[in-house]
N, C-alpha and C. Protein backbone atom coordinates (compact mmCIF):
# COMPACT_ATOMS: atom_id res chain seq x y z
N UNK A 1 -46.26 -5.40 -83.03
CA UNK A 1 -47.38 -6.13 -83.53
C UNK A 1 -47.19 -6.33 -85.04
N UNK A 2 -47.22 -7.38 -85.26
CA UNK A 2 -47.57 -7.82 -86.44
C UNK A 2 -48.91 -7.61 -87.40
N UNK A 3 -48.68 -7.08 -88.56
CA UNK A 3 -49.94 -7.16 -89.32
C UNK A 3 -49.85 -7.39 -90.38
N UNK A 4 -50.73 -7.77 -90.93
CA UNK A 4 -50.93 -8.41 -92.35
C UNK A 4 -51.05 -7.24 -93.66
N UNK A 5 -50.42 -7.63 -94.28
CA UNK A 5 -50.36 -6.42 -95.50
C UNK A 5 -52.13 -6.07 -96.00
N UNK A 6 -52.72 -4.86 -96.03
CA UNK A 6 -53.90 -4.30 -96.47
C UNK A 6 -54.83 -4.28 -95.00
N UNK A 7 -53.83 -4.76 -93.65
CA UNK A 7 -54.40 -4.59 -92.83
C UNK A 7 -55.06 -2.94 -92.49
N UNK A 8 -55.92 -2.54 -92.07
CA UNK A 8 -56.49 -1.13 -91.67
C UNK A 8 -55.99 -0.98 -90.14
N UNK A 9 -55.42 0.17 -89.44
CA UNK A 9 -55.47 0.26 -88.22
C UNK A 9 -56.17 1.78 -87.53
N UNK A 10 -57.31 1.61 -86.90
CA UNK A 10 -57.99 2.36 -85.99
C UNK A 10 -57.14 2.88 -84.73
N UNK A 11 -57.16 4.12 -84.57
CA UNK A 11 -56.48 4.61 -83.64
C UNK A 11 -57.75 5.89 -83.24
N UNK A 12 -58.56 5.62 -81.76
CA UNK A 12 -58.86 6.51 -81.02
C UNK A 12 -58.84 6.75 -79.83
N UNK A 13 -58.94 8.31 -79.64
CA UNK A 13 -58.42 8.48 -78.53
C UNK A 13 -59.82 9.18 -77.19
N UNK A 14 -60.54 9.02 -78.16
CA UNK A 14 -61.96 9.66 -77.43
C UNK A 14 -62.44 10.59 -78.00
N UNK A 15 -61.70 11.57 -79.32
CA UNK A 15 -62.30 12.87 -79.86
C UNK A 15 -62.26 12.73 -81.05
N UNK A 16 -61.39 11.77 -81.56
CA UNK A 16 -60.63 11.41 -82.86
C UNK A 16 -60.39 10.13 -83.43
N UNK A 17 -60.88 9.72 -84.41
CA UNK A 17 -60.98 8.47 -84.62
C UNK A 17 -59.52 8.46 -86.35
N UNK A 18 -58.94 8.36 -86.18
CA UNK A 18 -57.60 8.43 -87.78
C UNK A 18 -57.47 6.81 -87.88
N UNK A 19 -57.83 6.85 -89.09
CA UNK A 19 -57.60 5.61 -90.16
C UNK A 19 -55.97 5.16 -90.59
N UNK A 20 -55.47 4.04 -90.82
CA UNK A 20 -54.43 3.81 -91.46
C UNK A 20 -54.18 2.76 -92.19
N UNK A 21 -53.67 2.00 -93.51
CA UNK A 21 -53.55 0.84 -94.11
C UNK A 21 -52.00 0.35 -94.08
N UNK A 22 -52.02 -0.52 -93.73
CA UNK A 22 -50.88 -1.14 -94.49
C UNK A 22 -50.59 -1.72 -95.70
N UNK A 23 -49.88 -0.86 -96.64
CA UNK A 23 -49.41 -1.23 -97.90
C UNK A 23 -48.32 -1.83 -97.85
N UNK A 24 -47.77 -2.73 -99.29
CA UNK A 24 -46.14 -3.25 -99.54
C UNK A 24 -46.62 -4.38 -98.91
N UNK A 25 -45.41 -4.73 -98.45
CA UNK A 25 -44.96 -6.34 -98.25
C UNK A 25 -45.03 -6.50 -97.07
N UNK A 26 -44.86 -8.05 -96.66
CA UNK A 26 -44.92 -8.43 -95.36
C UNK A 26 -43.63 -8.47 -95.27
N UNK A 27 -43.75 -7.90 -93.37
CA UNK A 27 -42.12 -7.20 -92.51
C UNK A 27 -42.33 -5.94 -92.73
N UNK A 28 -42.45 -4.98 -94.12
CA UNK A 28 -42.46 -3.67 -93.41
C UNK A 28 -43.66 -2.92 -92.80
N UNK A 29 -43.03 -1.82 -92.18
CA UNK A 29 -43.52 -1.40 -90.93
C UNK A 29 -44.68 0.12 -91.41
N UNK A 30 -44.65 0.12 -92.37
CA UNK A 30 -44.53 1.65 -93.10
C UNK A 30 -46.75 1.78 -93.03
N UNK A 31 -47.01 2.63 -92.57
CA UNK A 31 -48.33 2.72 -91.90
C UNK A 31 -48.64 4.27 -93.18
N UNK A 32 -49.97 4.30 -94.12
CA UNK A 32 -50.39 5.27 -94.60
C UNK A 32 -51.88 5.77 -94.11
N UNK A 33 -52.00 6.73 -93.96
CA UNK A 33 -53.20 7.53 -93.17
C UNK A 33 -54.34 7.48 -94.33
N UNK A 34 -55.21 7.48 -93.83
CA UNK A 34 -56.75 7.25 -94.65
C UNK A 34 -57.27 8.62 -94.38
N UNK A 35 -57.83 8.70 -95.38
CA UNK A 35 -59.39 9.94 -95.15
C UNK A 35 -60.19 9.51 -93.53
N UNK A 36 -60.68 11.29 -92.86
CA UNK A 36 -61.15 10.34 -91.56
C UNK A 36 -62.56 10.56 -92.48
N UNK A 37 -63.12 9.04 -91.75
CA UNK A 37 -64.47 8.64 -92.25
C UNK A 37 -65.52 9.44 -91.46
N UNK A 38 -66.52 9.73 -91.78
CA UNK A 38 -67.80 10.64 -91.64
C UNK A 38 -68.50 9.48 -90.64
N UNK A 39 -68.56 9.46 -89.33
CA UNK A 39 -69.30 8.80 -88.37
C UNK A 39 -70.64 9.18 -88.03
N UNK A 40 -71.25 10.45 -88.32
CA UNK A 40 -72.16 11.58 -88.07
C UNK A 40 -73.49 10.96 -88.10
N UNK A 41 -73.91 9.95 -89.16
CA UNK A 41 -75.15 9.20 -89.61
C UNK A 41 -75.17 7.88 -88.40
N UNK A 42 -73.83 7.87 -87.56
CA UNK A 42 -74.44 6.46 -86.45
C UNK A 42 -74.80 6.87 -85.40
N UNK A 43 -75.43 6.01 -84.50
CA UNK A 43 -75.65 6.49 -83.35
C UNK A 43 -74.76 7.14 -82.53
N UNK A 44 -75.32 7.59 -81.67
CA UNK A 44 -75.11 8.85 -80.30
C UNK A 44 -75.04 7.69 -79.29
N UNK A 45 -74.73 8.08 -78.14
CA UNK A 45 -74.92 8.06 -76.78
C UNK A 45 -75.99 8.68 -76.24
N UNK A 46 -76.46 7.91 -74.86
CA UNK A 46 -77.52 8.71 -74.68
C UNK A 46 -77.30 9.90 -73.51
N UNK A 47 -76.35 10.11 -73.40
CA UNK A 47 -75.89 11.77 -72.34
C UNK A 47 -76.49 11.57 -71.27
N UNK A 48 -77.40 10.38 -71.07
CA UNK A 48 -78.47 10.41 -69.74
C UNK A 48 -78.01 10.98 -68.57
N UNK A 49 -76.76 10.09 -68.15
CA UNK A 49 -75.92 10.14 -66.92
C UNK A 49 -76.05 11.76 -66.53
N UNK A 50 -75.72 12.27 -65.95
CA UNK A 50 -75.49 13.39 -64.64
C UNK A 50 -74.32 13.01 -63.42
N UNK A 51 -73.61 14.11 -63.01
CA UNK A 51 -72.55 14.28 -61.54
C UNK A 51 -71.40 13.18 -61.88
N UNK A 52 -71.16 13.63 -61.20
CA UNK A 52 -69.65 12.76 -61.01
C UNK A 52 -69.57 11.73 -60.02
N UNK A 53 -69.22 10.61 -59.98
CA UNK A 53 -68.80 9.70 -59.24
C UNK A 53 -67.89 8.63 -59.88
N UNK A 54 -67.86 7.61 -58.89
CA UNK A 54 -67.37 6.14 -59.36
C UNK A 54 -68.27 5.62 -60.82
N UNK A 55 -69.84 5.57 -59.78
CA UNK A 55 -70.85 5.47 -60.51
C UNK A 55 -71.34 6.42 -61.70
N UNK A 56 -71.01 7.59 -61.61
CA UNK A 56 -71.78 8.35 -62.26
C UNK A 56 -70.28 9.17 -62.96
N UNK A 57 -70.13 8.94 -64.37
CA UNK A 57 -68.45 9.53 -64.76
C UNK A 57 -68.86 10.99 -64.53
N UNK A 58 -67.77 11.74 -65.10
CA UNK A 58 -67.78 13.33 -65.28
C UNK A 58 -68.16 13.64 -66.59
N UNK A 59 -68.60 14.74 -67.38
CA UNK A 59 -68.36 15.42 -68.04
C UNK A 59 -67.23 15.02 -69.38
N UNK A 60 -66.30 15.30 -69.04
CA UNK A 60 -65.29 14.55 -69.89
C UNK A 60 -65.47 13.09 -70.17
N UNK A 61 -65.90 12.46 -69.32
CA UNK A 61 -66.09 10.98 -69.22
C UNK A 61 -67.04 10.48 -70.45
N UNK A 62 -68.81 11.62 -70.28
CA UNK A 62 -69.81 11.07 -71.23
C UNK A 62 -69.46 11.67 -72.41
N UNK A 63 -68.42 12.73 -72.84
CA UNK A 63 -67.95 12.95 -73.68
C UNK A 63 -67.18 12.06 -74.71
N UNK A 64 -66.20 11.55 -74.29
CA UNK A 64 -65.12 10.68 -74.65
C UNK A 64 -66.76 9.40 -75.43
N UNK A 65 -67.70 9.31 -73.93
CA UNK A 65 -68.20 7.83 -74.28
C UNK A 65 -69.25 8.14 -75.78
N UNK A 66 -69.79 9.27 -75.49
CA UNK A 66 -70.37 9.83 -76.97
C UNK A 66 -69.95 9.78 -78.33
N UNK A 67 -68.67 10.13 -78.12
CA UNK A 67 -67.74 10.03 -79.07
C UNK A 67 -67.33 7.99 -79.41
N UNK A 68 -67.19 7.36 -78.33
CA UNK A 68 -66.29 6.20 -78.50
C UNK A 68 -68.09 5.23 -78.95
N UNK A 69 -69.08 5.59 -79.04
CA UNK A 69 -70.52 4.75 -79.44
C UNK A 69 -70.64 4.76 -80.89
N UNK A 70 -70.85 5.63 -81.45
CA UNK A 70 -71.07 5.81 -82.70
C UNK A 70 -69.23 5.36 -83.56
N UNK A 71 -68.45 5.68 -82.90
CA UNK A 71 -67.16 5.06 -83.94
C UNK A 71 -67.05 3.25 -83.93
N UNK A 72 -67.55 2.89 -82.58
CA UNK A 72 -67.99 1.62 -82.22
C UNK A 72 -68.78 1.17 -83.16
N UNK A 73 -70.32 1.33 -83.49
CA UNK A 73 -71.03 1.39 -84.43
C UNK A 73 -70.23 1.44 -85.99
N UNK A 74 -69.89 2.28 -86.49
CA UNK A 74 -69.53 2.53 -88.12
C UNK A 74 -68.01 1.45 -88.00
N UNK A 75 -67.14 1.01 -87.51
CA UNK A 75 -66.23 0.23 -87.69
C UNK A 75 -67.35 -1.17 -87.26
N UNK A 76 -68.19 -0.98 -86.53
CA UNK A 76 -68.65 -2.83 -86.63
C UNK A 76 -69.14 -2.64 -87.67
N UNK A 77 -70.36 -2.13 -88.44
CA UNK A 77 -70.79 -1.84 -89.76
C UNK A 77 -69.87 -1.67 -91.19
N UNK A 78 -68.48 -1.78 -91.11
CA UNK A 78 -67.53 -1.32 -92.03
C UNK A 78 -67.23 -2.93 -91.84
N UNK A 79 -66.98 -3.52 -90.52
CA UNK A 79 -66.14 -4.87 -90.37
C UNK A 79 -67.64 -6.09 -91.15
N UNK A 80 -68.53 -5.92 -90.95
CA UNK A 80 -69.73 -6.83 -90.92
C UNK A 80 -69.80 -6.89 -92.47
N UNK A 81 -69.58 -5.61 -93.46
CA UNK A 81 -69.79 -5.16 -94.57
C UNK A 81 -68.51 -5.19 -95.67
N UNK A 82 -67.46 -6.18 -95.05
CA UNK A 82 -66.34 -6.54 -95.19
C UNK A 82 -65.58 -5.34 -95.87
N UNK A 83 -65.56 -4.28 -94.90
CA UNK A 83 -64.69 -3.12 -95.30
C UNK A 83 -63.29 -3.18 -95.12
N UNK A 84 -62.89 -3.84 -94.07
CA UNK A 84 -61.65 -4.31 -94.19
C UNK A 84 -61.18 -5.75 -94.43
N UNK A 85 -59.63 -5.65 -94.69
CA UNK A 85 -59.46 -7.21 -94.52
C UNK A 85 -58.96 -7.59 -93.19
N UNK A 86 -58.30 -7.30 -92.86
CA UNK A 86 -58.13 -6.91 -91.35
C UNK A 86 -57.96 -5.76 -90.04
N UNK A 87 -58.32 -5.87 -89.05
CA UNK A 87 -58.66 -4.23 -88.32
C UNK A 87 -57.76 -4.76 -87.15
N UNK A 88 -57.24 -4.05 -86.86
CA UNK A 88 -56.65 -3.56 -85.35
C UNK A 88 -56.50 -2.55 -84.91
N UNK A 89 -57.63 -1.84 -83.45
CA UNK A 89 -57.71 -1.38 -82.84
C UNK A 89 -57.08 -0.98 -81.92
N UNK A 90 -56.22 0.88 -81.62
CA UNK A 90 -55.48 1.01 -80.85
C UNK A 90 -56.33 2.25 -80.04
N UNK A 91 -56.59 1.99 -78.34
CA UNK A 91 -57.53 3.14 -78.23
C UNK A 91 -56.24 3.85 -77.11
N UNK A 92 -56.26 5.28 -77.19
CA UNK A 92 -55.29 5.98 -76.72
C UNK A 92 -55.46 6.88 -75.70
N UNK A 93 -54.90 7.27 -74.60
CA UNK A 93 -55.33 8.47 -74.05
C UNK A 93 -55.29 9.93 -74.64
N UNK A 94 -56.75 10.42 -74.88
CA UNK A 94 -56.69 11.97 -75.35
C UNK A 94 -55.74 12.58 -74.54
């Protein structure tokens, strides 16, 4: 993938949300890690769900989704608030 120099790249995996910029020139590849940002002040999930199913995830499941609401939230609020110049999103298996 291609990105644009001062591009930001988001990488989460469901527990962990790590920041990165691209500095230098266009072509290189060279990725520097950011401070992780304080998500704590956005919204939650609402844990409602219960049991396991198709319908109904597990445990791990409303976890991950708890986690993946509020980082959802503070990167649209960072993007809206022109925190970056460009974002690309990589979401990973924990």
């Amino acid at each position: 993938m291609l990105l644009a120099v001062g591009a930001t790249v988001a990488v989460i995996d469901g527990e962990k949300l790590r920041l990165f910029r691209k500095p230098g020139q266009p072509g290189e590849s060279k990725l520097v890690a950011l401070e992780e940002p304080d998500i704590s002040g956005e919204k939650k999930g609402s844990g409602a769900r219960h049991g396991s199913s198709a319908a109904n995830p597990g445990e791990s499941r409303l976890e991950e989704d708890s986690f993946v609401a509020p980082v959802a939230a503070w990167l649209n609020t960072q993007a809206l608030g022109k925190g970056f110049e460009s974002l690309a999103v990589e979401v990973a298996k924990a």
